[in-house]
N, C-alpha and C. Protein backbone atom coordinates (compact mmCIF):
# COMPACT_ATOMS: atom_id res chain seq x y z
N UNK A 1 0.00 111.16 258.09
CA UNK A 1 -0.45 112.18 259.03
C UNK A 1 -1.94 112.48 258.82
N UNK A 2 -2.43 112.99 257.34
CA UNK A 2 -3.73 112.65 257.32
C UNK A 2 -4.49 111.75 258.19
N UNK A 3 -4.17 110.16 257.48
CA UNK A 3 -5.29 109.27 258.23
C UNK A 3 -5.04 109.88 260.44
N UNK A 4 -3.85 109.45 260.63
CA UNK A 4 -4.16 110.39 261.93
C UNK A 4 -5.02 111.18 262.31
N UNK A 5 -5.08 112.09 261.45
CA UNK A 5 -6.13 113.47 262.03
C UNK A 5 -7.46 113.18 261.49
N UNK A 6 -7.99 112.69 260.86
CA UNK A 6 -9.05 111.60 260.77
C UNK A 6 -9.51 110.93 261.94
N UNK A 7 -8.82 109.91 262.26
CA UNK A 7 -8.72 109.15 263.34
C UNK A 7 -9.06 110.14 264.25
N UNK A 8 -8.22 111.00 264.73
CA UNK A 8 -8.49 111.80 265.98
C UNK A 8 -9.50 112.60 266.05
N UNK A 9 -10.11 113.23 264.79
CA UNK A 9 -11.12 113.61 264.42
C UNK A 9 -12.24 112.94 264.76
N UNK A 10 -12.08 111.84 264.21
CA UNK A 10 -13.49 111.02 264.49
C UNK A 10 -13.87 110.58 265.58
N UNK A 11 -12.50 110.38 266.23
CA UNK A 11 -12.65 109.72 267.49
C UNK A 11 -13.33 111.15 268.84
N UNK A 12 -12.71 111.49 268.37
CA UNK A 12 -13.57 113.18 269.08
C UNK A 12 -15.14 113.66 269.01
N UNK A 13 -15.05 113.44 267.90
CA UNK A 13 -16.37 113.71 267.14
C UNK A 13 -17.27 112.88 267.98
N UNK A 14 -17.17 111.36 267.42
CA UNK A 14 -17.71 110.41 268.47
C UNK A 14 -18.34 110.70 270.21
N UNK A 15 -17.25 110.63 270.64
CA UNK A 15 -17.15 110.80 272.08
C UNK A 15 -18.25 111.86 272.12
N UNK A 16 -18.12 113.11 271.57
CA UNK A 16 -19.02 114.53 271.93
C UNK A 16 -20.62 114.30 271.26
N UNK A 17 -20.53 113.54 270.62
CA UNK A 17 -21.91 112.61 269.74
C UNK A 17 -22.85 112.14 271.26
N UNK A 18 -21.59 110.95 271.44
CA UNK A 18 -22.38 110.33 272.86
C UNK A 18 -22.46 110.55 274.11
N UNK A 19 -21.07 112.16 274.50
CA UNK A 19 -22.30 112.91 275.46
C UNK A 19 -23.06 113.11 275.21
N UNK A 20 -23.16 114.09 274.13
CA UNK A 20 -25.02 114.35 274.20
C UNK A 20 -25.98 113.91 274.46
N UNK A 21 -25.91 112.51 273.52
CA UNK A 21 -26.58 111.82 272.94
C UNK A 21 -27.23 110.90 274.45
N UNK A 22 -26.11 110.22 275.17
CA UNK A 22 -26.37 109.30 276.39
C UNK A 22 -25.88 109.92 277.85
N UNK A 23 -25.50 110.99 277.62
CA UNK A 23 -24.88 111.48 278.72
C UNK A 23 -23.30 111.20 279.30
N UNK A 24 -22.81 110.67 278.64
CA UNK A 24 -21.54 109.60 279.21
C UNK A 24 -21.19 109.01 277.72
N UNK A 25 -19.54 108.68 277.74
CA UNK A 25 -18.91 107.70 276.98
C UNK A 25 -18.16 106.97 277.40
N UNK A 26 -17.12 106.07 276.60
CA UNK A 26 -16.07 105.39 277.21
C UNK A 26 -15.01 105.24 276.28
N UNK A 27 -13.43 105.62 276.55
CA UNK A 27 -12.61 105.66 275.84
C UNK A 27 -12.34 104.70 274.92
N UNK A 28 -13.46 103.63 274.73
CA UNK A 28 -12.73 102.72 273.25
C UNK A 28 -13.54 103.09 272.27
N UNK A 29 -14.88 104.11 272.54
CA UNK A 29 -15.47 104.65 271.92
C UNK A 29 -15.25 105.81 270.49
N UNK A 30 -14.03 106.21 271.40
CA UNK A 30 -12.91 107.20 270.88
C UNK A 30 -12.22 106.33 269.62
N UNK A 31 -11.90 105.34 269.94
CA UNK A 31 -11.06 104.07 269.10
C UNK A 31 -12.21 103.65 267.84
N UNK A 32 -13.49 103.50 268.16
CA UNK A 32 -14.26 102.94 266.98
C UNK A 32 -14.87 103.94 266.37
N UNK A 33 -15.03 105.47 266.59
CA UNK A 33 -15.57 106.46 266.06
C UNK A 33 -13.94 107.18 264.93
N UNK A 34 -12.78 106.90 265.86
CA UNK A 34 -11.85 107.30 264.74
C UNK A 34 -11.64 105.84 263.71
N UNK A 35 -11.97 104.37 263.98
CA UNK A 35 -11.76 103.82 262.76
C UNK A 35 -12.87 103.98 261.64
N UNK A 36 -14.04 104.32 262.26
CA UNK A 36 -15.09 104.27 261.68
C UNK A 36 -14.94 105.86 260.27
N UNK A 37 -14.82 106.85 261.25
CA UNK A 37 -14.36 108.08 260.64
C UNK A 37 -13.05 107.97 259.08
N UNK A 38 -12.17 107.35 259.50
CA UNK A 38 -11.01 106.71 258.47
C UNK A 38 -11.88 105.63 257.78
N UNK A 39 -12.35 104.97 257.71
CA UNK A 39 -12.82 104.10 257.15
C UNK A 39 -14.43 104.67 256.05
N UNK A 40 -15.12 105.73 256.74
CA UNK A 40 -15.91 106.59 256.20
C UNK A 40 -15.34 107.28 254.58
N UNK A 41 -14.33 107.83 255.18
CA UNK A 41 -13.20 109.02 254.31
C UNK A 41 -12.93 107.88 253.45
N UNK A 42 -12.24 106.87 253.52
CA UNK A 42 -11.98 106.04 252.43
C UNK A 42 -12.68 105.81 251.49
N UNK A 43 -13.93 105.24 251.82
CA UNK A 43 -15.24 104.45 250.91
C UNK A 43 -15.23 106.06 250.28
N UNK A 44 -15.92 107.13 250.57
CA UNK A 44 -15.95 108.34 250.04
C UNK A 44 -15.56 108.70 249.25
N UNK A 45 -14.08 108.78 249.58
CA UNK A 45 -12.45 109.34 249.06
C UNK A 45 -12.38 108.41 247.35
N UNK A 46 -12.36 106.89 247.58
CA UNK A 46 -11.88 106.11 246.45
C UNK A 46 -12.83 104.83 246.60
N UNK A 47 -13.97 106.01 246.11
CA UNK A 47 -14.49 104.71 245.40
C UNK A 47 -15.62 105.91 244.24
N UNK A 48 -16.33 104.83 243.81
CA UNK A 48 -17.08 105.89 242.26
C UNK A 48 -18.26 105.28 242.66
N UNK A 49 -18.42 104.98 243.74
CA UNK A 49 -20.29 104.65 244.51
C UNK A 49 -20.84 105.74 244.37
N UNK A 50 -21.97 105.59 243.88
CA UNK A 50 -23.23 106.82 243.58
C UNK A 50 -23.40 106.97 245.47
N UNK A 51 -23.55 108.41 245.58
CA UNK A 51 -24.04 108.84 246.92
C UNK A 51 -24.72 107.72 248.09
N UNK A 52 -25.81 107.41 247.62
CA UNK A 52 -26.47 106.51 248.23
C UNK A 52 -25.88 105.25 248.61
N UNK A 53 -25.16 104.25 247.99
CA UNK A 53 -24.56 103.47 247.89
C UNK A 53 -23.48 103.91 249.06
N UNK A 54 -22.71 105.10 248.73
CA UNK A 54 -21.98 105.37 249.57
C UNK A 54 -22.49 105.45 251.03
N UNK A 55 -23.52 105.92 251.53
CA UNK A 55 -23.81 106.46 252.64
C UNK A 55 -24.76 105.03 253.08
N UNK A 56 -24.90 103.95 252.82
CA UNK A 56 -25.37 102.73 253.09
C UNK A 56 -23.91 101.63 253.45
N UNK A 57 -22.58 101.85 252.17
CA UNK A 57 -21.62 101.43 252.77
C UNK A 57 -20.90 101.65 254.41
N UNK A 58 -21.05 102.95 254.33
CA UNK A 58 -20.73 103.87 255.50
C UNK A 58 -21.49 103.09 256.73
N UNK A 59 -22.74 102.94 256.67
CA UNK A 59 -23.64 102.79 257.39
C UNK A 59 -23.15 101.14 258.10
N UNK A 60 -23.19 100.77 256.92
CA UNK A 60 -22.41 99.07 257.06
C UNK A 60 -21.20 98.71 257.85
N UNK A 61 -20.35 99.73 257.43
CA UNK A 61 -18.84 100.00 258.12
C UNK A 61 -19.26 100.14 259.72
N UNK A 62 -19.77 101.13 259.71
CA UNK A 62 -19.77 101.15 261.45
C UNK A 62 -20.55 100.15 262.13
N UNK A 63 -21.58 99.60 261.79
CA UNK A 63 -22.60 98.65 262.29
C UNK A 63 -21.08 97.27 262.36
N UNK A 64 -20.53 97.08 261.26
CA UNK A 64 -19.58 96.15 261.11
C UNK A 64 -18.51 96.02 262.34
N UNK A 65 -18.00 97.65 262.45
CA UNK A 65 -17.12 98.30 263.56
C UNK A 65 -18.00 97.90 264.83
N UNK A 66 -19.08 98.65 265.03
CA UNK A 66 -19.69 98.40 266.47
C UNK A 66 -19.81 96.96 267.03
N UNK A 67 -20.36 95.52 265.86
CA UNK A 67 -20.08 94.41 266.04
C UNK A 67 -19.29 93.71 266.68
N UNK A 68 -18.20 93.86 265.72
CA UNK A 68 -17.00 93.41 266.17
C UNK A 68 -16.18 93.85 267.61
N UNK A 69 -16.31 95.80 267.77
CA UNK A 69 -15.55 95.86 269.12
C UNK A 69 -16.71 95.70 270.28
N UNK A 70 -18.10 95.42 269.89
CA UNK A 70 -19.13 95.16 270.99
C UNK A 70 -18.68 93.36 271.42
N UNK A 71 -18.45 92.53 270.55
CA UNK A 71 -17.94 91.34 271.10
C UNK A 71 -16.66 91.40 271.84
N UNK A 72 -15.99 92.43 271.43
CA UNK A 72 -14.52 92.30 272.17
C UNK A 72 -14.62 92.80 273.41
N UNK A 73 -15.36 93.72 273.00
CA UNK A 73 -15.35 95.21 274.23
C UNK A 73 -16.42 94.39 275.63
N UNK A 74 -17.47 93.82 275.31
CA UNK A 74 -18.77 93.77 276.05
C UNK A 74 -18.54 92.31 276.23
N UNK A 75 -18.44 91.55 275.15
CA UNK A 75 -18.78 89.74 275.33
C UNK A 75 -17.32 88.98 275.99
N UNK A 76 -16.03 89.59 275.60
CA UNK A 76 -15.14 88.91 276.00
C UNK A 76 -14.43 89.71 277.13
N UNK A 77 -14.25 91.24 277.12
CA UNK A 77 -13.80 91.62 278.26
C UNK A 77 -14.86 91.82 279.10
N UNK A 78 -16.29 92.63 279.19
CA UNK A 78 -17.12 91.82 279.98
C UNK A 78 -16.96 93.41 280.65
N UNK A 79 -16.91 94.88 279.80
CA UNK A 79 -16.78 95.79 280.38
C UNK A 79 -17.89 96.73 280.14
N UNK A 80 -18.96 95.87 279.31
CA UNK A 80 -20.39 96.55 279.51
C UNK A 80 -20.88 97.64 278.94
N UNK A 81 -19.69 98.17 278.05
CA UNK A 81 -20.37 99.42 277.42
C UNK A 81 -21.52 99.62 277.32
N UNK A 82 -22.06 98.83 276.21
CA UNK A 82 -23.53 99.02 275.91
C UNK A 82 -24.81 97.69 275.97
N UNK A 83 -25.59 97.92 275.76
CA UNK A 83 -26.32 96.29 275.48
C UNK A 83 -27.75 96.97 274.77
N UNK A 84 -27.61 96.28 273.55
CA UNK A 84 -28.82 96.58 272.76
C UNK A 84 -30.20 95.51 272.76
N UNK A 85 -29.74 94.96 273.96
CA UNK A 85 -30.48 93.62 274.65
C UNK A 85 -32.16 94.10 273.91
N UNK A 86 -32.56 95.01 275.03
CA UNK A 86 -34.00 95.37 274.71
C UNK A 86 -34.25 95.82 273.74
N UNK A 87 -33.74 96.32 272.41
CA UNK A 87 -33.29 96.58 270.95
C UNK A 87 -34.40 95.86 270.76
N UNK A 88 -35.19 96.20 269.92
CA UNK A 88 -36.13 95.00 268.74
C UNK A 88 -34.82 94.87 267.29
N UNK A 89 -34.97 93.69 267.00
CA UNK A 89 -34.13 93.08 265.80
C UNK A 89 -32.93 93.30 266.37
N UNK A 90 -32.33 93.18 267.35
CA UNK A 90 -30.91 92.94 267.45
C UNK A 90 -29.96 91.72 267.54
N UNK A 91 -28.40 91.71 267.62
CA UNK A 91 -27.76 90.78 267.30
C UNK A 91 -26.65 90.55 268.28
N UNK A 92 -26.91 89.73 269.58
CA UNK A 92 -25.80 89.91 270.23
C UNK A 92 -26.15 90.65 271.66
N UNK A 93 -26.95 91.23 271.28
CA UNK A 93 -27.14 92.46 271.88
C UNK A 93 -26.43 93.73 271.50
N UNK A 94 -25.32 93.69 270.52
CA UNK A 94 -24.24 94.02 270.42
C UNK A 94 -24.47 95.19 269.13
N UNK A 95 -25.60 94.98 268.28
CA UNK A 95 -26.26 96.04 267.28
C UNK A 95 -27.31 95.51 267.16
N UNK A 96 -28.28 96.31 266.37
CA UNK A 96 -29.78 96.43 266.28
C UNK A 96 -30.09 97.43 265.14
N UNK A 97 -31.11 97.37 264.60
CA UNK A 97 -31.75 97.73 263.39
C UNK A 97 -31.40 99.00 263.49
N UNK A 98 -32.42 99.73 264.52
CA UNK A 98 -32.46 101.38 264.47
C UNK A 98 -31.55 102.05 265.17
N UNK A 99 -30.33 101.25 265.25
CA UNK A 99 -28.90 102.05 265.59
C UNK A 99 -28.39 102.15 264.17
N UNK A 100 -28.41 101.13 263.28
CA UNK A 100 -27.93 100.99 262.01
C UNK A 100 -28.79 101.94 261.22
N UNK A 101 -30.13 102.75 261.41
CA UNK A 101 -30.55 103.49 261.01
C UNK A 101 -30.27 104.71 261.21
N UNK A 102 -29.75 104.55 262.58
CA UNK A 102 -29.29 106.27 262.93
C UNK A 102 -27.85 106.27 261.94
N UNK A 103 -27.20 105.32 262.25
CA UNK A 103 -25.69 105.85 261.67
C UNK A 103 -26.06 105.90 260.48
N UNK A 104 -26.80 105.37 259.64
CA UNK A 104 -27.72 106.15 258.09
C UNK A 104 -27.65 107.01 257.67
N UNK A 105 -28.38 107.91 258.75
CA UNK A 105 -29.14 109.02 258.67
C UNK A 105 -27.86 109.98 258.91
N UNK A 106 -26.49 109.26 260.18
CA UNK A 106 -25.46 110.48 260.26
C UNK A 106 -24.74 110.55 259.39
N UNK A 107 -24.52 109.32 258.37
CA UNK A 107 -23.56 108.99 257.07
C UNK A 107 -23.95 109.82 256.05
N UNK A 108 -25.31 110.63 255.92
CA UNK A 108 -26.15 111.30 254.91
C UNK A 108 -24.94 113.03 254.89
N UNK A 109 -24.97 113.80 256.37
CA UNK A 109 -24.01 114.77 255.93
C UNK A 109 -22.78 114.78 255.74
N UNK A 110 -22.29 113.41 256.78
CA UNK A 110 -20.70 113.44 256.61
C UNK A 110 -20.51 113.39 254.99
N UNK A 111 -20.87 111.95 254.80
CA UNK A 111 -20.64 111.78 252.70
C UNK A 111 -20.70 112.47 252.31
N UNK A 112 -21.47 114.04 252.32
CA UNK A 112 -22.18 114.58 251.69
C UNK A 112 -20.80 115.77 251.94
N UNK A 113 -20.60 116.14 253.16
CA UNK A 113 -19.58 116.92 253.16
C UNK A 113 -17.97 116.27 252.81
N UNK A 114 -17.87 115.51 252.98
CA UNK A 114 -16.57 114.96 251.92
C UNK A 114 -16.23 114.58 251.05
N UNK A 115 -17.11 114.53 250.44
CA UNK A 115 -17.90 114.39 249.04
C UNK A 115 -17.94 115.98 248.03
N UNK A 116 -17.73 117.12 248.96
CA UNK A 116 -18.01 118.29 248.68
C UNK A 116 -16.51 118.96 248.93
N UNK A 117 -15.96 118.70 249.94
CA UNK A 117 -14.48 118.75 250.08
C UNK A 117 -13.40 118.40 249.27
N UNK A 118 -13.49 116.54 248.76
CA UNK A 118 -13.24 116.58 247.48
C UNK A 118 -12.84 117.13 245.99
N UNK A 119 -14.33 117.56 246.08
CA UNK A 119 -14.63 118.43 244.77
C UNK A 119 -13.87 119.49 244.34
N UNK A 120 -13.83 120.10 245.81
CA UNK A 120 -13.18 121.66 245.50
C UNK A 120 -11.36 121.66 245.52
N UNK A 121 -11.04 120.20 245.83
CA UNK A 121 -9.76 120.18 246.13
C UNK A 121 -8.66 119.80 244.97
């Protein structure tokens, strides 16, 4: 039940990220922000990575996540979510440097707050 509410968590979280953020989302978005979110909590949860380490794994995870469902999502079903085409350093079109920098920079409070959650528990 945990990982669930994780999942749904994240996947929420997500979605309200990229209204803001782009104005618009799309429901598989929901799907890679809750694996990403579960998959966050894990590395966090059980492992003995110094902070940094952690929040670079994190960083890795989703760039890894966005990869993979950007080929599924964009290259084979052909439903266009995103295209990081005009991206400098990108791959696919599908990720790019300073997306992998933002999710960095968002991996810095999450870790930081479950990391702190943890502690007290």
């Amino acid at each position: 039940m945990k990982y669930f509410i994780l999942f749904l968590t994240g996947g929420a979280a997500y979605n309200v990220i990229e209204y803001l953020w782009r104005g618009y989302s799309h429901w598989t978005m929901a799907i890679d922000g809750g694996i990403c979110f579960v998959g966050i909590y894990l590395i966090t949860t059980m492992t003995d990575f110094n902070f940094i380490y952690k929040v670079l794994c994190c960083s890795g995870l989703i760039t890894a996540v966005e990869l993979v469902s950007g080929i599924i999502i964009n290259k084979i079903m052909h439903w266009n979510v995103w295209d990081y085409s005009a991206m400098p350093m990108n791959f696919m079109g599908q990720i790019c440097v300073t997306y992998t920098i933002l999710w960095t920079a968002m991996c810095i409070p999450i870790v930081a707050v479950i990391d702190l959650i943890n502690e007290m528990i």
